[in-house]
Protein backbone atom coordinates (compact mmCIF):
# COMPACT_ATOMS: atom_id res chain seq x y z
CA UNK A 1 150.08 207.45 -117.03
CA UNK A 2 151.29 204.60 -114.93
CA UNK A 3 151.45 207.11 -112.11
CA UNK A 4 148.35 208.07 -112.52
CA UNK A 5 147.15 204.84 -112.22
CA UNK A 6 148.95 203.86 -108.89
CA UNK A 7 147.29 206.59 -107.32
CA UNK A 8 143.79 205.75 -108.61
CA UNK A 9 144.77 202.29 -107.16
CA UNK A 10 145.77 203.69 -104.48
CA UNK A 11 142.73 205.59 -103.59
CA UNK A 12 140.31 202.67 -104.39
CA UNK A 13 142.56 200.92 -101.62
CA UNK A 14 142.51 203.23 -99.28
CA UNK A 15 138.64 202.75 -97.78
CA UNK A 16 138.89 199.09 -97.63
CA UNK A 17 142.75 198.93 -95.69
CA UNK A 18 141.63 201.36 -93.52
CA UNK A 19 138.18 198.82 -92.78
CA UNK A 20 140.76 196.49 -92.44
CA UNK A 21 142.78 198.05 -90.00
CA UNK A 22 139.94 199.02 -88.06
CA UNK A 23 138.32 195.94 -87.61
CA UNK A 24 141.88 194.07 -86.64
CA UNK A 25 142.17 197.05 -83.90
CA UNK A 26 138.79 196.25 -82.89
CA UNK A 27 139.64 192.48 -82.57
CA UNK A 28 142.70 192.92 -81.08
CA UNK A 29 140.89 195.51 -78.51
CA UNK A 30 138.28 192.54 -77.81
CA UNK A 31 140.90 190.00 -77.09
CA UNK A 32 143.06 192.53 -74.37
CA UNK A 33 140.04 193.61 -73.15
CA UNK A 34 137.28 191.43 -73.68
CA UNK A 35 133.81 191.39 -72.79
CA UNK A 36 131.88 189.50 -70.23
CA UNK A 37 128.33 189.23 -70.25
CA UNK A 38 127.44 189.05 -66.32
CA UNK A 39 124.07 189.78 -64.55
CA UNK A 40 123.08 192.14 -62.22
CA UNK A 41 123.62 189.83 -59.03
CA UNK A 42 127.12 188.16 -60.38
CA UNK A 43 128.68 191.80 -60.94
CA UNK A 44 127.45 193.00 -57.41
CA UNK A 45 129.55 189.70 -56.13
CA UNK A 46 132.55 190.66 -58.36
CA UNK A 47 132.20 194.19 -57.13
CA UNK A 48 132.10 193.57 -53.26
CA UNK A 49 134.82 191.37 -53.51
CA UNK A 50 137.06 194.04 -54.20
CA UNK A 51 136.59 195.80 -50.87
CA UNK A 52 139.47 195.76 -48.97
CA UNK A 53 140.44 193.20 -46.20
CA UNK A 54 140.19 196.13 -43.28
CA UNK A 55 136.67 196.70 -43.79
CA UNK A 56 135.26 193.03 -45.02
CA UNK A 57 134.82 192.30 -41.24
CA UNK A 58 131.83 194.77 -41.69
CA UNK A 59 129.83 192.45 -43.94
CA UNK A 60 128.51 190.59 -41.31
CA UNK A 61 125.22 189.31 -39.95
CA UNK A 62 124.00 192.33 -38.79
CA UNK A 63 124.68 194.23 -41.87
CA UNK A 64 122.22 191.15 -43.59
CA UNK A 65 120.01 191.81 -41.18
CA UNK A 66 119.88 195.84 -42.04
CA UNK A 67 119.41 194.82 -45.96
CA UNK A 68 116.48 192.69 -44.96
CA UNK A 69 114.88 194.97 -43.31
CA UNK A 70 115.63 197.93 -45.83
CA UNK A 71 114.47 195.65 -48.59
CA UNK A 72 111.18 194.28 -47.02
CA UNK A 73 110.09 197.67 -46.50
CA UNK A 74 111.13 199.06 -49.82
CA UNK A 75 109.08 195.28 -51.18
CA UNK A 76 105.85 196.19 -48.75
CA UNK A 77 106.12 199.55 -50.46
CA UNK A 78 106.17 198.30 -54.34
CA UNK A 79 103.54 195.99 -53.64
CA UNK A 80 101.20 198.58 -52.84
CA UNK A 81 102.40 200.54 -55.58
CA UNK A 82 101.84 197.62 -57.96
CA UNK A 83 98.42 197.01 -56.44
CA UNK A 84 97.43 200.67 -57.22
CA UNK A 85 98.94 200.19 -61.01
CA UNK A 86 97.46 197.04 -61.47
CA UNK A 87 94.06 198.05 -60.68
CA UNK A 88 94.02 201.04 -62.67
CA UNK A 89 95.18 199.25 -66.09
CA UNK A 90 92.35 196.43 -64.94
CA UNK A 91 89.28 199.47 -65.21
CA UNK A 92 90.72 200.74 -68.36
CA UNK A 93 91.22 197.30 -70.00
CA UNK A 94 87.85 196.37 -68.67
CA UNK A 95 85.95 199.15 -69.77
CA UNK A 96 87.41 198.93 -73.35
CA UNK A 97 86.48 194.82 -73.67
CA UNK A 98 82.61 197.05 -71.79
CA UNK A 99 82.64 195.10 -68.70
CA UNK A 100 82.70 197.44 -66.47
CA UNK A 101 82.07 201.10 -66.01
CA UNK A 102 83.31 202.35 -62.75
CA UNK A 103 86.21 201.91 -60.48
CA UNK A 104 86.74 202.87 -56.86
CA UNK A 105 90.55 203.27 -55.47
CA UNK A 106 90.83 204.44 -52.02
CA UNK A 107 87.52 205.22 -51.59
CA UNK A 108 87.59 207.72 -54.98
CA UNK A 109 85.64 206.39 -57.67
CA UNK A 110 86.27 206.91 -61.12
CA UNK A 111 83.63 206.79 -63.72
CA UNK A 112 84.16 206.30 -67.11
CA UNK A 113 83.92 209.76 -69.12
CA UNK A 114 85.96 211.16 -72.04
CA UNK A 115 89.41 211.54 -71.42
CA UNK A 116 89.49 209.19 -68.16
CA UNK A 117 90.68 206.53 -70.07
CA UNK A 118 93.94 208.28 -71.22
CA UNK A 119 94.66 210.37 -68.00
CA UNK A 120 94.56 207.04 -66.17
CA UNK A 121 97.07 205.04 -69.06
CA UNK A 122 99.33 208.24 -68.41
CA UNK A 123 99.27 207.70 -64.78
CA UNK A 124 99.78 203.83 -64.66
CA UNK A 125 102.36 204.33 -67.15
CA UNK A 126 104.16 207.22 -64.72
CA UNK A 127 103.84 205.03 -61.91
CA UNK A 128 104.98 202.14 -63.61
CA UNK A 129 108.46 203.72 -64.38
CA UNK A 130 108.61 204.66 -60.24
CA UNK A 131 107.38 201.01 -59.78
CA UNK A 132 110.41 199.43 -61.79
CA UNK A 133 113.18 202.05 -60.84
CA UNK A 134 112.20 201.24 -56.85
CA UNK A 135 112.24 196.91 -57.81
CA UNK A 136 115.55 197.77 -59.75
CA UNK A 137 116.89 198.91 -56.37
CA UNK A 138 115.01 195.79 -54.99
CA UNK A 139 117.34 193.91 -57.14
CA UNK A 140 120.64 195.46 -56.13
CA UNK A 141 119.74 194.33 -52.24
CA UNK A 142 118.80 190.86 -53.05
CA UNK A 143 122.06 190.72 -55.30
CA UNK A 144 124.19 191.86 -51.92
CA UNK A 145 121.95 189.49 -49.97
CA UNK A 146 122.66 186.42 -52.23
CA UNK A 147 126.83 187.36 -51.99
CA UNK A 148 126.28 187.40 -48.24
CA UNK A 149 124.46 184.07 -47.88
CA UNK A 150 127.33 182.38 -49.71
CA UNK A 151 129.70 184.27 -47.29
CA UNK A 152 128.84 184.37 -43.86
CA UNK A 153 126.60 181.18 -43.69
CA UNK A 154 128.40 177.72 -44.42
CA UNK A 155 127.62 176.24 -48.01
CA UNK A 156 125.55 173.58 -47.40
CA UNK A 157 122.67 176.54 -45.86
CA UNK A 158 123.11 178.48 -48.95
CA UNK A 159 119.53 176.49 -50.67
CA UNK A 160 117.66 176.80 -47.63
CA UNK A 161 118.58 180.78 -47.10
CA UNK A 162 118.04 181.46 -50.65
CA UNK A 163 114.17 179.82 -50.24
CA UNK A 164 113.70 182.13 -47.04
CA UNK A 165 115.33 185.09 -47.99
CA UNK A 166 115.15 185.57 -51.48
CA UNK A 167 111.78 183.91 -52.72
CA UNK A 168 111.10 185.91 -55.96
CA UNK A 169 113.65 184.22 -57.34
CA UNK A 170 113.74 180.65 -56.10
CA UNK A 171 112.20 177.87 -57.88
CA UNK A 172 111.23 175.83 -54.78
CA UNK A 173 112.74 173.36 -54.79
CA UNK A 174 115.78 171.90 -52.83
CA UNK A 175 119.13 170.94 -54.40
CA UNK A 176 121.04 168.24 -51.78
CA UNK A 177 124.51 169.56 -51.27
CA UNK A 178 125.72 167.78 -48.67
CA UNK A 179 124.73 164.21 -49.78
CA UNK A 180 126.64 163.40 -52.91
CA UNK A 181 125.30 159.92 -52.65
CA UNK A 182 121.94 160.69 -53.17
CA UNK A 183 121.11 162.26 -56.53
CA UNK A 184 118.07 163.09 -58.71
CA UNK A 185 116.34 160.30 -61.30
CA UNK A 186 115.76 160.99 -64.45
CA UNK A 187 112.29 161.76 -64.37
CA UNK A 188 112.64 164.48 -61.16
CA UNK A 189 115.12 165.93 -63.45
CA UNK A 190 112.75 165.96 -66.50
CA UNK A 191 110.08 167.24 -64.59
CA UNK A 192 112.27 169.83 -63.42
CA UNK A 193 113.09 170.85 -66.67
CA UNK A 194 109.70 170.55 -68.00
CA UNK A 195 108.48 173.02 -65.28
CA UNK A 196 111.08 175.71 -65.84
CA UNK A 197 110.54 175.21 -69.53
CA UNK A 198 106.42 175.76 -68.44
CA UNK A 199 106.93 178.81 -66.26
CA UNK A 200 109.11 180.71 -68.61
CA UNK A 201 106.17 180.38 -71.16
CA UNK A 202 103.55 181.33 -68.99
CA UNK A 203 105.31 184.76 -68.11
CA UNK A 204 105.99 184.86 -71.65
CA UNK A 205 102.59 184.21 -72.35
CA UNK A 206 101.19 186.86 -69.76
CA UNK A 207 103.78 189.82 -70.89
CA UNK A 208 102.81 188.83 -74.63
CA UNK A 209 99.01 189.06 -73.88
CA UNK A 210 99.00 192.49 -72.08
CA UNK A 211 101.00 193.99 -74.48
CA UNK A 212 98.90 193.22 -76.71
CA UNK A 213 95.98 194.40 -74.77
CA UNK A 214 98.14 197.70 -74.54
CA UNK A 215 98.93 198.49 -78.04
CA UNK A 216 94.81 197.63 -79.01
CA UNK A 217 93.93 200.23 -76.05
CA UNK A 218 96.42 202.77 -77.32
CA UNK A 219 95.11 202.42 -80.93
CA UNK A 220 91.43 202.46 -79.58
CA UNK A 221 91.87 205.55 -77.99
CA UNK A 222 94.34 207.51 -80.48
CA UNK A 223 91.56 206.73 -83.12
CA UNK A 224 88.52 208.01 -80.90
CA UNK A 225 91.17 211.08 -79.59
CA UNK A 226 88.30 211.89 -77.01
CA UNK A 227 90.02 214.97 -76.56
CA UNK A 228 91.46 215.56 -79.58
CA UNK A 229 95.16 216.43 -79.57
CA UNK A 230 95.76 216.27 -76.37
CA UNK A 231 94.69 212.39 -76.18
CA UNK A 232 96.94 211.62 -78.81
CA UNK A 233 99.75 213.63 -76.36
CA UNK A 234 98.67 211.13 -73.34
CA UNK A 235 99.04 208.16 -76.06
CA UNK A 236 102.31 208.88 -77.31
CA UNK A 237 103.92 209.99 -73.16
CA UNK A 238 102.75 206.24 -72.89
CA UNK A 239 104.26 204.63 -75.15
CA UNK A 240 107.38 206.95 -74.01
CA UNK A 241 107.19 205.54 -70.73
CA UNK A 242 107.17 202.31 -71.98
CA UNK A 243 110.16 202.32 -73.94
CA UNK A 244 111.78 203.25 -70.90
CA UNK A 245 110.83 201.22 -68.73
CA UNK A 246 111.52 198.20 -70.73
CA UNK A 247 115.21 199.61 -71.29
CA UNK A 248 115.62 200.39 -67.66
CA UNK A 249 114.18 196.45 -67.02
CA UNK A 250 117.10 195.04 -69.46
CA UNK A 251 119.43 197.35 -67.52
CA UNK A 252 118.44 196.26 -64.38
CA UNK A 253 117.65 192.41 -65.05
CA UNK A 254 118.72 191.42 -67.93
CA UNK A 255 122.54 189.66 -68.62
CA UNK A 256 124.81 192.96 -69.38
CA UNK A 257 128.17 193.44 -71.63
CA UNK A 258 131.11 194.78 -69.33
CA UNK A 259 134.37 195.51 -70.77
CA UNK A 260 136.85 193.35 -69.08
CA UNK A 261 140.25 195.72 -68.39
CA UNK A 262 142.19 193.43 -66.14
CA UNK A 263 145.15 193.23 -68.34
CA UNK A 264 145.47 197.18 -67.93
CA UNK A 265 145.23 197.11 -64.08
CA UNK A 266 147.64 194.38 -64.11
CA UNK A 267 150.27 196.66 -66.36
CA UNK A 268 149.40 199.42 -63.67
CA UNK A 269 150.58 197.36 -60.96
CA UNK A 270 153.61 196.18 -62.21
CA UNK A 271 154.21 199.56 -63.24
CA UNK A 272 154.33 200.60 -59.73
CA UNK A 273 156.33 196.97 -58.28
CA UNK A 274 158.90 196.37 -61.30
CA UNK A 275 159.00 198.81 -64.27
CA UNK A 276 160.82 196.78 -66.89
CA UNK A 277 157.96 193.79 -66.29
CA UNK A 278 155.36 196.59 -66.98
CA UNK A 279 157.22 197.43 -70.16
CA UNK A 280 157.56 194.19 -71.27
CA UNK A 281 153.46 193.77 -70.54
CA UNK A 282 152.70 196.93 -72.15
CA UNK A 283 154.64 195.27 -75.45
CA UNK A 284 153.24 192.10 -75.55
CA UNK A 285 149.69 193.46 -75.48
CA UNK A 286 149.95 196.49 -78.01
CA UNK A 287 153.23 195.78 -80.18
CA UNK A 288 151.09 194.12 -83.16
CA UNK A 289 149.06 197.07 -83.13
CA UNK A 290 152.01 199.45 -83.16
CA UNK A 291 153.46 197.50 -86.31
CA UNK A 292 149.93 197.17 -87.91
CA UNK A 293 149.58 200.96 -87.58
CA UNK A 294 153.40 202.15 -88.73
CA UNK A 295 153.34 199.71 -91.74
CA UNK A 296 150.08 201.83 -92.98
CA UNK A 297 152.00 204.88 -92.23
CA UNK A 298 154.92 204.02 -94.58
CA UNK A 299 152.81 203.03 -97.45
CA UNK A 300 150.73 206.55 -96.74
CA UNK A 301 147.15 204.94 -95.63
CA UNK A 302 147.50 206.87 -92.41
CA UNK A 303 149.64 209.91 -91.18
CA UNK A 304 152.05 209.93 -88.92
CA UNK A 305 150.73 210.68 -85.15
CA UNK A 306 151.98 213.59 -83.60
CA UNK A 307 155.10 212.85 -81.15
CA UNK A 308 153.66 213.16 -77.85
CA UNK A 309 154.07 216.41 -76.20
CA UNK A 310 156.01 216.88 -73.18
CA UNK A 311 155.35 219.06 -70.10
CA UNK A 312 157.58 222.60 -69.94
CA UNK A 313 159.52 222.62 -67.61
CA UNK A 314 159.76 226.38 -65.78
């Protein structure tokens, strides 16, 4: 009887230790490898700074002035892209709030007819994912651009560069860094803030509004199903497209986790300069989970791994 009851203990334990175990490996995991949320500009800087001493003389001026040139084009080409898009969610939204009827794009016009509405939503949507896959790259360039600004020219220039070169994502407005004697008031400062604060809400504002216009459209249309099953088809490849290219936007804009494996390199290293100090690293960072893990196997949560095999030798 009492045995019995040690192992029905025993088994009501077993679930939660293991939980247990599992989230201290997972904590310990996070603190020798932890994560660093960085965006898509700061880990193009931490990236490029790993390139080796031999070939950082390359990153010069005239390799700036090949990324400008590269992204202006690759900009001219997305505007005209987004111009096209733009105009053809305009018509639809237009038509369905009956304003207008007809649109004419490069000399082809469109009239409104059944189906139109849902082939044109399909192709705005399909362009749209081409439109933010070619500004993602747009991103990447101005990201290099912005590392070689604060390389190549001298610190105080960095502002003014920034304004000329990179104006999608300047504010406007100049921050002294070579007069530490003269610094803002209070109220530039509030105003400052208060128009950041203002802009943020007005894109907000914007991407709230059309999306709402969106989903109304989409319901519109999949209740009319002009075409029958084939409209609902077009409806649902939108709202495909749309999922992702708001995940592609997050992974191409938005703040991203990395997993942070320095400690590792830095055991590699000293695995290759001084052995015993790589031994002694190699301890320090995974001897708690070693002692975690054996003192599970001796009260029989876990088995014992496997000894790890070693090669034949012929």
């Amino acid at each position: 009887m009492k045995n019995a009851v040690s192992r029905l203990k025993f088994w009501v334990q077993l679930p939660f230790v293991r939980l247990g175990f599992y989230l201290r490996e997972r904590s310990r995991k996070n603190t020798l490898f932890p994560r660093r949320w960085l965006t898509p500009s700061k880990i193009i800087g931490i990236d490029i700074d790993g390139i080796e001493d031999d070939d950082r003389e390359k990153l010069d001026r005239a390799f700036l002035d090949l990324l400008l040139s590269r992204r202006d084009y690759i900009k001219e080409r997305y505007n005209k892209i987004l111009i096209i898009n733009t105009s053809l969610f305009l018509f639809v939204a237009a038509n369905y709030f009956g304003v207008v009827s007809d649109i004419s794009i490069f000399g082809i016009s469109i009239k409104n007819s059944p189906g139109v509405a849902e082939f044109l939503l399909a192709t705005s949507s399909t362009i749209g994912l081409y439109s933010v896959s070619m500004h993602g790259n747009i991103t990447v360039i101005d990201g290099t651009i912005s590392y070689l600004i604060s390389k190549i020219f001298p610190k105080g220039m960095e502002n003014v560069l920034k304004s000329a070169l990179l104006t999608d994502y300047q504010f406007g407005k100049y921050f002294p860094i070579n007069s530490p004697h003269i610094v803002f008031t209070e109220v530039h400062s509030l105003f400052s803030i208060l128009s950041a604060i203002g802009t943020a809400i007005a894109y907000v504002f914007c991407a709230v509004v059309v999306m709402f216009i969106n989903i109304k459209m989409l319901l519109s249309l999949w209740e009319k199903s002009s075409l029958g099953i084939y409209s609902q088809a077009a409806i649902v490849y939108v709202v495909f497209c749309g999922i992702i290219g708001l995940m592609l936007i997050i992974l191409s804009r938005m703040p991203g986790p990395y997993r942070d494996y320095t400690s590792l390199q830095r055991i590699q290293i000293a695995e290759q300069l001084n052995p015993a100090h790589a031994e002694a690293l190699r301890e320090q960072a995974y001897k708690a989970s070693v002692l975690d893990r054996l003192e599970l196997e001796r009260k029989g949560f876990f088995k014992p791994l496997p000894p790890p095999s070693r090669p034949s030798q012929n």
